[in-house]
Protein backbone atom coordinates (compact mmCIF):
# COMPACT_ATOMS: atom_id res chain seq x y z
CA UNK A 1 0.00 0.00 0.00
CA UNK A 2 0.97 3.34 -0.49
CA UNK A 3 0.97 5.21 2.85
CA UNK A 4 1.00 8.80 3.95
CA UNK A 5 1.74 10.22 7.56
CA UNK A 6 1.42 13.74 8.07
CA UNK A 7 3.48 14.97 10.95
CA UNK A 8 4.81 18.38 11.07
CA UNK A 9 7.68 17.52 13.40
CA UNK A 10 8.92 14.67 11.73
CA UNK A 11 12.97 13.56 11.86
CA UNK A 12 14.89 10.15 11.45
CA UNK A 13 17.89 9.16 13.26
CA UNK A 14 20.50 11.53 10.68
CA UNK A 15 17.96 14.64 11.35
CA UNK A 16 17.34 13.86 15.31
CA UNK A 17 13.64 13.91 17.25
CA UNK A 18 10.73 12.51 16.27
CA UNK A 19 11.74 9.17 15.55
CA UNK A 20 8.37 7.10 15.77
CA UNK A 21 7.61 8.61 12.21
CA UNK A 22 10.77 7.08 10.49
CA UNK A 23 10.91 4.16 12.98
CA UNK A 24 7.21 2.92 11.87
CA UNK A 25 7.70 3.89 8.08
CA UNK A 26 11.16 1.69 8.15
CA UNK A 27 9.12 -1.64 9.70
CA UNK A 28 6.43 -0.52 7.00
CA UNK A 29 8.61 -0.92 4.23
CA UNK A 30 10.47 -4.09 5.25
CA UNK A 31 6.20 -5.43 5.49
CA UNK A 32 6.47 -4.18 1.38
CA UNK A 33 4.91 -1.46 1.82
CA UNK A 34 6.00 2.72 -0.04
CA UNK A 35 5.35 5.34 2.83
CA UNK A 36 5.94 9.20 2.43
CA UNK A 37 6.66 11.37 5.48
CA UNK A 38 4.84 15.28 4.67
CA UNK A 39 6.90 17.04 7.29
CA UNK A 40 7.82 20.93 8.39
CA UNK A 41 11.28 22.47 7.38
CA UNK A 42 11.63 23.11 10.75
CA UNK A 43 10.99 21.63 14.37
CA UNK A 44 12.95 22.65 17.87
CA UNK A 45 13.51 18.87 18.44
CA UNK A 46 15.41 18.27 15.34
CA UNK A 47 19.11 18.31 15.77
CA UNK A 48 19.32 18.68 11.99
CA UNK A 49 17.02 20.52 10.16
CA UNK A 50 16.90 20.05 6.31
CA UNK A 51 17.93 22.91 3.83
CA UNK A 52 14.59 23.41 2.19
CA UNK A 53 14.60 26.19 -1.11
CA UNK A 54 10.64 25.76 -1.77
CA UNK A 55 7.56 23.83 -1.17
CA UNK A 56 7.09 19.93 -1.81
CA UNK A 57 10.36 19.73 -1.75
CA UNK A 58 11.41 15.75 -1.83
CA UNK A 59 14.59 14.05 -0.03
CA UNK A 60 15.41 10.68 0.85
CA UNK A 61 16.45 8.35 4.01
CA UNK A 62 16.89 4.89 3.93
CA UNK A 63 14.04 3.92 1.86
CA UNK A 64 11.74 6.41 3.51
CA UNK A 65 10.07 9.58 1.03
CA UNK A 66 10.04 13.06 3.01
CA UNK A 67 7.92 15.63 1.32
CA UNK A 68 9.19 19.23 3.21
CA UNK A 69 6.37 22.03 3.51
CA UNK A 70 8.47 25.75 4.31
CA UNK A 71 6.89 27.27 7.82
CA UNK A 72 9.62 29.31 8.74
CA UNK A 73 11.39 28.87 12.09
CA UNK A 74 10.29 29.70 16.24
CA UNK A 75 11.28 29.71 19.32
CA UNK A 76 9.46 28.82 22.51
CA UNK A 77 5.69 28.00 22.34
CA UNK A 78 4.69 31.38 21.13
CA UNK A 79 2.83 33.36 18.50
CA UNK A 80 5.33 32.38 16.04
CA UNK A 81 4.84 28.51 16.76
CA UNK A 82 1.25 29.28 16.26
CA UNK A 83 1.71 30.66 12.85
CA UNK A 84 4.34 28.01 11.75
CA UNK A 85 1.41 25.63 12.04
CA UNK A 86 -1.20 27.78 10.23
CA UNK A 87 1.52 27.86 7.78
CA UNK A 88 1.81 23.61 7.67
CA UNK A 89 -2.20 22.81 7.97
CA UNK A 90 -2.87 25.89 4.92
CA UNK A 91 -0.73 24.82 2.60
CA UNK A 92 -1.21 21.16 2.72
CA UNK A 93 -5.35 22.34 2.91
CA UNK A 94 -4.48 24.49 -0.72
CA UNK A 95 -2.75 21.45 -2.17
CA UNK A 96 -4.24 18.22 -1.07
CA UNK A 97 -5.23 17.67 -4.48
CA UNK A 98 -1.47 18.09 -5.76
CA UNK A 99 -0.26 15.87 -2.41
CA UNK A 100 -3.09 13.12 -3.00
CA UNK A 101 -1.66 13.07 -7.41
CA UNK A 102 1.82 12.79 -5.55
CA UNK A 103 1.42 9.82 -3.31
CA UNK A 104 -1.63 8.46 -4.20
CA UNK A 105 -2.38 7.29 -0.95
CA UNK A 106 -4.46 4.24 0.41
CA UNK A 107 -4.14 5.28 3.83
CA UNK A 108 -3.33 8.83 5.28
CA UNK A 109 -2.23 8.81 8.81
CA UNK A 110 -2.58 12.37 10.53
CA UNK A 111 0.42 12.45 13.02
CA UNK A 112 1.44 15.92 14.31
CA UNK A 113 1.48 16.82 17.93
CA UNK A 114 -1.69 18.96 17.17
CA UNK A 115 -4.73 18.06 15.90
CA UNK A 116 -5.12 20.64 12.99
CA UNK A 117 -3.65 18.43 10.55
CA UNK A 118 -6.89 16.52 10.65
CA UNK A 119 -8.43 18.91 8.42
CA UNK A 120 -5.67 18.39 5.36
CA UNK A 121 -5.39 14.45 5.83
CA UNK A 122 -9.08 14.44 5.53
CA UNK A 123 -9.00 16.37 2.26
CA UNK A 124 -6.29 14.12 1.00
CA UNK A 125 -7.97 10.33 2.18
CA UNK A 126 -11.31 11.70 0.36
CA UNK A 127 -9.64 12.34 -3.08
CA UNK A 128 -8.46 8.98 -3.23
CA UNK A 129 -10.87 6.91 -0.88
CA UNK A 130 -7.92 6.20 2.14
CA UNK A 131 -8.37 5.13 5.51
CA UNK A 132 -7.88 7.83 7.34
CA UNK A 133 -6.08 7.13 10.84
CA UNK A 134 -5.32 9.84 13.64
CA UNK A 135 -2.51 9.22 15.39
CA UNK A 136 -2.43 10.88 18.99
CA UNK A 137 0.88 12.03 20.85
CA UNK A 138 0.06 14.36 23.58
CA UNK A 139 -3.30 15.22 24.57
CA UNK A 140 -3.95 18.85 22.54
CA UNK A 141 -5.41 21.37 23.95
CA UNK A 142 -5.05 19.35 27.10
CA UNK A 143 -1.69 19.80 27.40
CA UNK A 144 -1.12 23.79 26.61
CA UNK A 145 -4.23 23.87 29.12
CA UNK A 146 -3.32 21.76 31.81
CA UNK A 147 0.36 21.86 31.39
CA UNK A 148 1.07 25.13 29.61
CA UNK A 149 -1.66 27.65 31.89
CA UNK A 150 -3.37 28.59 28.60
CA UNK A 151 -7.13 29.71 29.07
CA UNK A 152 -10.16 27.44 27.02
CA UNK A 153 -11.41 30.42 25.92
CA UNK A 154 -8.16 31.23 24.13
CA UNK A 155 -9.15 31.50 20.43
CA UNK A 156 -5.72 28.90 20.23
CA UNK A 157 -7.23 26.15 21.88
CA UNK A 158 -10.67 26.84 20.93
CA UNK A 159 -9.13 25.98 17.57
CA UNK A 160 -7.50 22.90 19.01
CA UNK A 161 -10.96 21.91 20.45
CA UNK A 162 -12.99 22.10 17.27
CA UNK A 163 -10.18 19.98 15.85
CA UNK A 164 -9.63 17.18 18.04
CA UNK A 165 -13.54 16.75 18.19
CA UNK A 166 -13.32 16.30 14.03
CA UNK A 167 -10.77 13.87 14.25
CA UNK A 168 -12.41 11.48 16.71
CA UNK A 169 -15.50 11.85 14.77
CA UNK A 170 -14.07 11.60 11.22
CA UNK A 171 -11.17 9.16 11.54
CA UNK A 172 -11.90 5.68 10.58
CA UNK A 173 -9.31 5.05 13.53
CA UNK A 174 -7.58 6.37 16.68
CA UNK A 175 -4.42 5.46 17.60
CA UNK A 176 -3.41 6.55 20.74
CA UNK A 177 0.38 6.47 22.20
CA UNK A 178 -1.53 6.60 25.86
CA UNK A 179 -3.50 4.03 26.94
CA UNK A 180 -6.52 5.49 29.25
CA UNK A 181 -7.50 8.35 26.72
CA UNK A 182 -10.09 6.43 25.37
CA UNK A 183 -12.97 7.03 27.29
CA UNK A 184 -12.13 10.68 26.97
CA UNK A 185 -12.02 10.59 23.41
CA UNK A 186 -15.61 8.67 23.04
CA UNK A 187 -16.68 11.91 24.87
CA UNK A 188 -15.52 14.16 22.26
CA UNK A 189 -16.84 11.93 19.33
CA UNK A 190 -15.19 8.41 19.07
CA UNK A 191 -16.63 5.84 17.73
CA UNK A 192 -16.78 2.03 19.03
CA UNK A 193 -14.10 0.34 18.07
CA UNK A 194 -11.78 2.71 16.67
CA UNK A 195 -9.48 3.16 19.73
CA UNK A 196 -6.22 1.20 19.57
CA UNK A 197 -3.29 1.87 21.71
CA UNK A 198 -0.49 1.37 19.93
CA UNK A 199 2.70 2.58 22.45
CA UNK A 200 6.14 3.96 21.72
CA UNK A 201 9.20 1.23 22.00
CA UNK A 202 12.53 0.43 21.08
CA UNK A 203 14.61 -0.57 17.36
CA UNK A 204 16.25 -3.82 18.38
CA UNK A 205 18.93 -3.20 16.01
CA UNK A 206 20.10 0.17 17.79
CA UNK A 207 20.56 -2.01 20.63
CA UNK A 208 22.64 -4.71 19.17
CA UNK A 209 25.50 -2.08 18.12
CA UNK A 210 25.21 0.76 20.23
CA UNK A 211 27.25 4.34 19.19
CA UNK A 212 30.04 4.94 21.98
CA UNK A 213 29.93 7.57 24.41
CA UNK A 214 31.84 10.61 24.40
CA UNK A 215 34.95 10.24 26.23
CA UNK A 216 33.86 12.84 29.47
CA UNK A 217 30.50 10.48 30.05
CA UNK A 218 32.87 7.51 30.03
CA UNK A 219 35.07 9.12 32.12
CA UNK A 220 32.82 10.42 34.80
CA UNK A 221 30.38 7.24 34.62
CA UNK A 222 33.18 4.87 35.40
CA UNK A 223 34.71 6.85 37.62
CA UNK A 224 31.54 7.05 39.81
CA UNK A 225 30.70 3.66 39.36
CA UNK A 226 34.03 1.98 41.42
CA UNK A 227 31.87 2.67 45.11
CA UNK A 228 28.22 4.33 43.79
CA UNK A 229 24.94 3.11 43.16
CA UNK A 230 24.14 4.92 40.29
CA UNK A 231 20.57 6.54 39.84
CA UNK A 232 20.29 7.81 35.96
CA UNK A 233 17.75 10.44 34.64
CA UNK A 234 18.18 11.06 30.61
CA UNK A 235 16.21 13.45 28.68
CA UNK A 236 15.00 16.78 28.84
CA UNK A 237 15.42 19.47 31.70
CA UNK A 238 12.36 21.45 31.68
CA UNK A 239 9.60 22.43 34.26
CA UNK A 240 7.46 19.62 33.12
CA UNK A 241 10.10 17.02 34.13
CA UNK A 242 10.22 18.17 37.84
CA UNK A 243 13.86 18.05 38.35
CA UNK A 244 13.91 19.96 41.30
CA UNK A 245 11.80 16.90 43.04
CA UNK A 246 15.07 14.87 42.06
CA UNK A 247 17.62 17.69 43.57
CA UNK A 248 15.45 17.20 46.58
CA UNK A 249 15.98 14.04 46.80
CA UNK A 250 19.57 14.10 46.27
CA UNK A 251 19.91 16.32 49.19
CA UNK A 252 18.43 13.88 51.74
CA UNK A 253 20.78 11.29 49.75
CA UNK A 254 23.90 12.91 51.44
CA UNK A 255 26.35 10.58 53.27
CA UNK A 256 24.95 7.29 51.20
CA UNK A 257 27.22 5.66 48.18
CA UNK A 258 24.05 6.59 45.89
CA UNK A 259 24.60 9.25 43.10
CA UNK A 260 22.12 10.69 40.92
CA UNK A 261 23.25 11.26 37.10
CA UNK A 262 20.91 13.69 35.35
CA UNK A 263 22.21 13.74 31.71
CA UNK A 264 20.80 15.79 29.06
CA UNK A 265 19.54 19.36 28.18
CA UNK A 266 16.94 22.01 28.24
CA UNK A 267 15.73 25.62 29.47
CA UNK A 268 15.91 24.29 33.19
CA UNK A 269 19.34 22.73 32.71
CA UNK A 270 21.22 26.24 34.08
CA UNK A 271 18.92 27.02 36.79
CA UNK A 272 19.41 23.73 37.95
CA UNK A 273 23.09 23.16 37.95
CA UNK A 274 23.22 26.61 40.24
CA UNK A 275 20.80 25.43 42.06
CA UNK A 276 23.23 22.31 43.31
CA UNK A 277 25.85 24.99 43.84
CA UNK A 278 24.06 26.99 45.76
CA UNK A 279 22.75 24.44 48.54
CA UNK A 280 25.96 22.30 48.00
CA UNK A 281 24.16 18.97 46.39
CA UNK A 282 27.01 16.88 46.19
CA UNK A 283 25.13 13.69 45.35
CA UNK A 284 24.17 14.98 42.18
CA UNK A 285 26.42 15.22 38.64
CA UNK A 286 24.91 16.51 35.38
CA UNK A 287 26.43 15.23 31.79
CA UNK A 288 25.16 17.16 28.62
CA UNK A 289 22.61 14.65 25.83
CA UNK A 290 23.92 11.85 24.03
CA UNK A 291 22.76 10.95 20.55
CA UNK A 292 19.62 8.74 20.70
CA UNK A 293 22.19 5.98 18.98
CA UNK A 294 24.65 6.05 22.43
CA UNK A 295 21.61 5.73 24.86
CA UNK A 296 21.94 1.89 25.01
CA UNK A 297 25.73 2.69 26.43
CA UNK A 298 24.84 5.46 27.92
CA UNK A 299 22.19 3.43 30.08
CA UNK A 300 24.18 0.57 30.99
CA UNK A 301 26.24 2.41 33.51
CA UNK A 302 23.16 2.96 36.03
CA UNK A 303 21.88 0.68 38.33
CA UNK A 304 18.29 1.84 37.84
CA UNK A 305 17.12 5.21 35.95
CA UNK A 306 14.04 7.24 37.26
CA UNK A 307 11.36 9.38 35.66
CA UNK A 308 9.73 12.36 37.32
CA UNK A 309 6.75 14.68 36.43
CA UNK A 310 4.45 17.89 37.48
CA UNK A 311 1.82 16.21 39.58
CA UNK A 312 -0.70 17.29 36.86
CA UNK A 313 -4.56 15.95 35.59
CA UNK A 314 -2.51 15.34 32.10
CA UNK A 315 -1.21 12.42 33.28
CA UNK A 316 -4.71 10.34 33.38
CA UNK A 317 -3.79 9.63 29.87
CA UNK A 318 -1.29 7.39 30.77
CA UNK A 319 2.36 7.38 29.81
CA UNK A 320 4.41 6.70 26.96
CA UNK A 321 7.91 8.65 27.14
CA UNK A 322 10.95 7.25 24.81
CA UNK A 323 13.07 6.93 28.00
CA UNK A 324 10.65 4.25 29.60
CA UNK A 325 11.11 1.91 26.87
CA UNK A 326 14.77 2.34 26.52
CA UNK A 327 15.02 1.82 30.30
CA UNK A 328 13.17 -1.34 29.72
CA UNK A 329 15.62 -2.71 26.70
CA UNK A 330 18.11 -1.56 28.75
CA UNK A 331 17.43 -4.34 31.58
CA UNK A 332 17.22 -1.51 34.54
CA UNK A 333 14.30 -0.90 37.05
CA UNK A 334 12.37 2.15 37.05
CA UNK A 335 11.41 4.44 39.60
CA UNK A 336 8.62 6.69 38.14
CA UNK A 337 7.81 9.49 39.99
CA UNK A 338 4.43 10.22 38.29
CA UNK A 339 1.06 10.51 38.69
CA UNK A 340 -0.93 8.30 36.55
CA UNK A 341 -3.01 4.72 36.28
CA UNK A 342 -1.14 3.73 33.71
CA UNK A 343 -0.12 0.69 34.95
CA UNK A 344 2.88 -0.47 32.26
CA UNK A 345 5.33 -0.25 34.68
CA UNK A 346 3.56 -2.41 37.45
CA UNK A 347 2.38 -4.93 34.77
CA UNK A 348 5.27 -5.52 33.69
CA UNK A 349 6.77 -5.99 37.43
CA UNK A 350 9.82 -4.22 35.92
CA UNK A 351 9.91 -0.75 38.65
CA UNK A 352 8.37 1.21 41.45
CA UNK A 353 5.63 4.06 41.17
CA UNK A 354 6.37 6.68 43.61
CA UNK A 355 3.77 10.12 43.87
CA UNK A 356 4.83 13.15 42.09
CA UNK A 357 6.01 15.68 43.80
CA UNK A 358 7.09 13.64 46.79
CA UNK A 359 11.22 13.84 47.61
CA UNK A 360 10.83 11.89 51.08
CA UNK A 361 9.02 8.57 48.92
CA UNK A 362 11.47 9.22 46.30
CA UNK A 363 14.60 9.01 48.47
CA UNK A 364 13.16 6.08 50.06
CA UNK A 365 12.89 4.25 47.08
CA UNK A 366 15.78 4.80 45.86
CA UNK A 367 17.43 3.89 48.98
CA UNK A 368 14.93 0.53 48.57
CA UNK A 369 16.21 -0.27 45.41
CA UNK A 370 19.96 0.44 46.40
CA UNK A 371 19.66 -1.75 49.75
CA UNK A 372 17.50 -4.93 47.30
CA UNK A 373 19.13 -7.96 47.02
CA UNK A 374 21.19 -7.94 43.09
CA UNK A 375 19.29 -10.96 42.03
CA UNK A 376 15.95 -9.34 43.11
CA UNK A 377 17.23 -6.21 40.94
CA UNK A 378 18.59 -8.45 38.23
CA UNK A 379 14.97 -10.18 37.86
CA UNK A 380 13.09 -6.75 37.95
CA UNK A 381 15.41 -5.72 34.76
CA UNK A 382 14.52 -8.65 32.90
CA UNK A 383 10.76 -8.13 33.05
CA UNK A 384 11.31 -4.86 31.85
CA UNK A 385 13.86 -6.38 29.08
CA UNK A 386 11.60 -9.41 28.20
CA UNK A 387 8.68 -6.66 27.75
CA UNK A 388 10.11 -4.34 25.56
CA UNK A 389 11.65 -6.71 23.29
CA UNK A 390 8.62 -8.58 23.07
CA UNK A 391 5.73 -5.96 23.09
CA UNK A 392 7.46 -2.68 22.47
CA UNK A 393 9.83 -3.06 19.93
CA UNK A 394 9.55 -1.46 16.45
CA UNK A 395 8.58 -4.14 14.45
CA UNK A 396 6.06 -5.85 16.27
CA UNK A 397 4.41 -2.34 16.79
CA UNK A 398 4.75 -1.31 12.93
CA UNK A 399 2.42 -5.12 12.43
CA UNK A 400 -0.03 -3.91 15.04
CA UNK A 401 -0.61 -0.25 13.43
CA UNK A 402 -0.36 -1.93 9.61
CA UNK A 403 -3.53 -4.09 10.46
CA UNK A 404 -5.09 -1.07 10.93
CA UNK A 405 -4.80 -0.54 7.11
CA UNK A 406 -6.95 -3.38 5.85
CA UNK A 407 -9.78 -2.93 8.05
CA UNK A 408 -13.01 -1.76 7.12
């Protein structure tokens, strides 16, 4: 079949973040399958953005079509985010016709972390009779609302609204990267039977020849780990990821052989670092982001890795961050600090859920965990392990979203 996923932020692992895009249309392909990724020149997660001279625009990546609409570049989640997206959902809108003679689609999968794009893919799956799939990331306008302080009478999310409600109604399917938004989305205009969860996971093939680390992560990991047990947090440093909940921690973690490792970047990152200067948190080193290729190595230094969030509503979604699947490839328990009945983590007896918010619980667990037997650690690892490669890995995923295509 020819397939087309619309998703504005689209990357690969050459161009950096989002991967799922290029990770599903790669599985799709091996499954015989021709997939073309409609992307924007230009997303803040990208490490690499492309070098785009004018609309439609075509490249190539290992098999894998890009089609690049110009929206011109932002920073932040301001105005001129806002208007980069007008920008995306308009001109595919003007040209569906001309993207629909292009691909000649026989399913159009609406992707972006927004819901606009519903609109466009709609216009495209009509002209050539598609199935027409909405794929759902984060919760929008649930998360600028709940998350981000915007008002719902903000003409922004009022937007957001009327589109979110189309594409429950209008999709022939919902997949959804969190697993308790369905009975939410029914509310807004789902169907029966068109919610599938289909969840983020891991490339088993990144994980058979990892990319080495650089040389001061190698240096400092190894260095720590001769007499520490070694609590890892990887990703971004921003308000959302409640950092300062870990720093807390780490200050009641003074006098124990247990170091926290936060490793990556963000707006936070700064604030945070002074932060440990300023009350002397000495149980706490900070390394800057790794490729997404040198996680597996990166990873296999801790002795367990922890997630934390805002103690926000958002989280009755559920949970699907990048880092939670890698952790469980990687063989390492979890400690989620997070709010939410999601219950991957505890199904898969592979970690501990601690509440949000809560530096006391998390020290204790953490000191749990560093105090549990290395077999019982060992075992709680290899759930996690035996999960992701079995559940959550790319191509077993990839089959679960391509039976989508031959429904009804």
């Amino acid at each position: 079949m020819n397939i087309l996923l619309i998703n504005h932020y689209a990357g690969s692992t050459g161009m950096g973040m989002e991967f799922r895009p290029y990770y599903l249309a790669q599985e799709w392909i091996k499954l015989g399958h021709s997939v073309t990724i409609v992307a924007g020149d230009y997303s803040h997660l990208r490490q690499n953005n492309p070098t785009v001279e004018a609309d439609f625009q075509e490249s190539e990546e290992n098999g894998v079509r890009y089609i690049w609409i110009k929206t011109g570049m932002y920073e932040g989640n301001g105005v001129k985010r806002a208007m980069t997206m007008a920008r995306f959902v308009g001109k595919l809108l003007l040209n569906a016709g001309k993207i629909s003679k292009l691909v000649k689609p026989d399913v159009v999968i609406a992707s972006s972390t927004y819901p606009l794009d519903t609109y466009a893919a709609r216009s495209i799956a009509r002209k050539t009779k598609a199935t027409l799939i909405h794929e759902v990331h984060d919760m929008w306008p649930s998360t600028p609302v709940e998350l981000g302080g915007m008002s719902r009478s903000n003409p922004f999310i009022v937007a957001m609204q009327i589109a979110e409600n189309a594409a429950y109604k209008k999709s022939d399917y919902v997949v959804s990267l969190l697993s308790c938004s369905e009975n939410y989305m029914k509310q807004h205009g789902l169907r029966d039977g068109r919610f599938v969860c289909i969840r983020n996971g891991v490339v088993l093939a990144d994980w058979e020849n990892p990319a080495a680390l650089p040389q001061t992560h190698v240096d400092t990991l190894t260095e720590l780990k001769k007499d520490k047990f070694i609590v890892g947090y990887f990703g971004g440093h921003a308000l959302s990821n409640a950092l300062d909940t870990l720093l807390d921690a780490a200050k009641l973690l003074e006098g124990t052989n247990i170091q926290i490792v936060l490793v990556g970047d963000g707006v936070e990152k700064k604030r945070l670092q002074q932060r440990a200067i300023d009350e002397g948190i000495n149980t706490v080193t900070f390394l800057p982001s790794v490729p997404k290729l040198a996680v597996p190595s990166l990873v296999s230094y801790f002795d367990c890795t922890c997630m934390t969030g805002l103690s926000s509503p958002l989280y009755r979604f559920g949970i699907c961050m990048n880092k939670l699947f890698d952790s469980m490839m990687a063989a390492k328990p979890i400690i989620c600090s997070i709010d939410t009945p999601d219950t991957i983590i505890t199904d898969n007896a592979c970690g501990v859920m601690v509440k949000a918010g809560d530096p006391r619980a998390l020290y204790e667990f953490i000191c749990s965990l560093a105090k549990m037997p290395p077999e019982q650690l060992d075992e709680m690892g290899k759930n996690g392990r035996r999960a992701a490669m079995e559940k959550y890995n790319y191509t077993a995923l990839a089959k679960q979203f391509a039976e989508l295509f031959e429904k009804p």
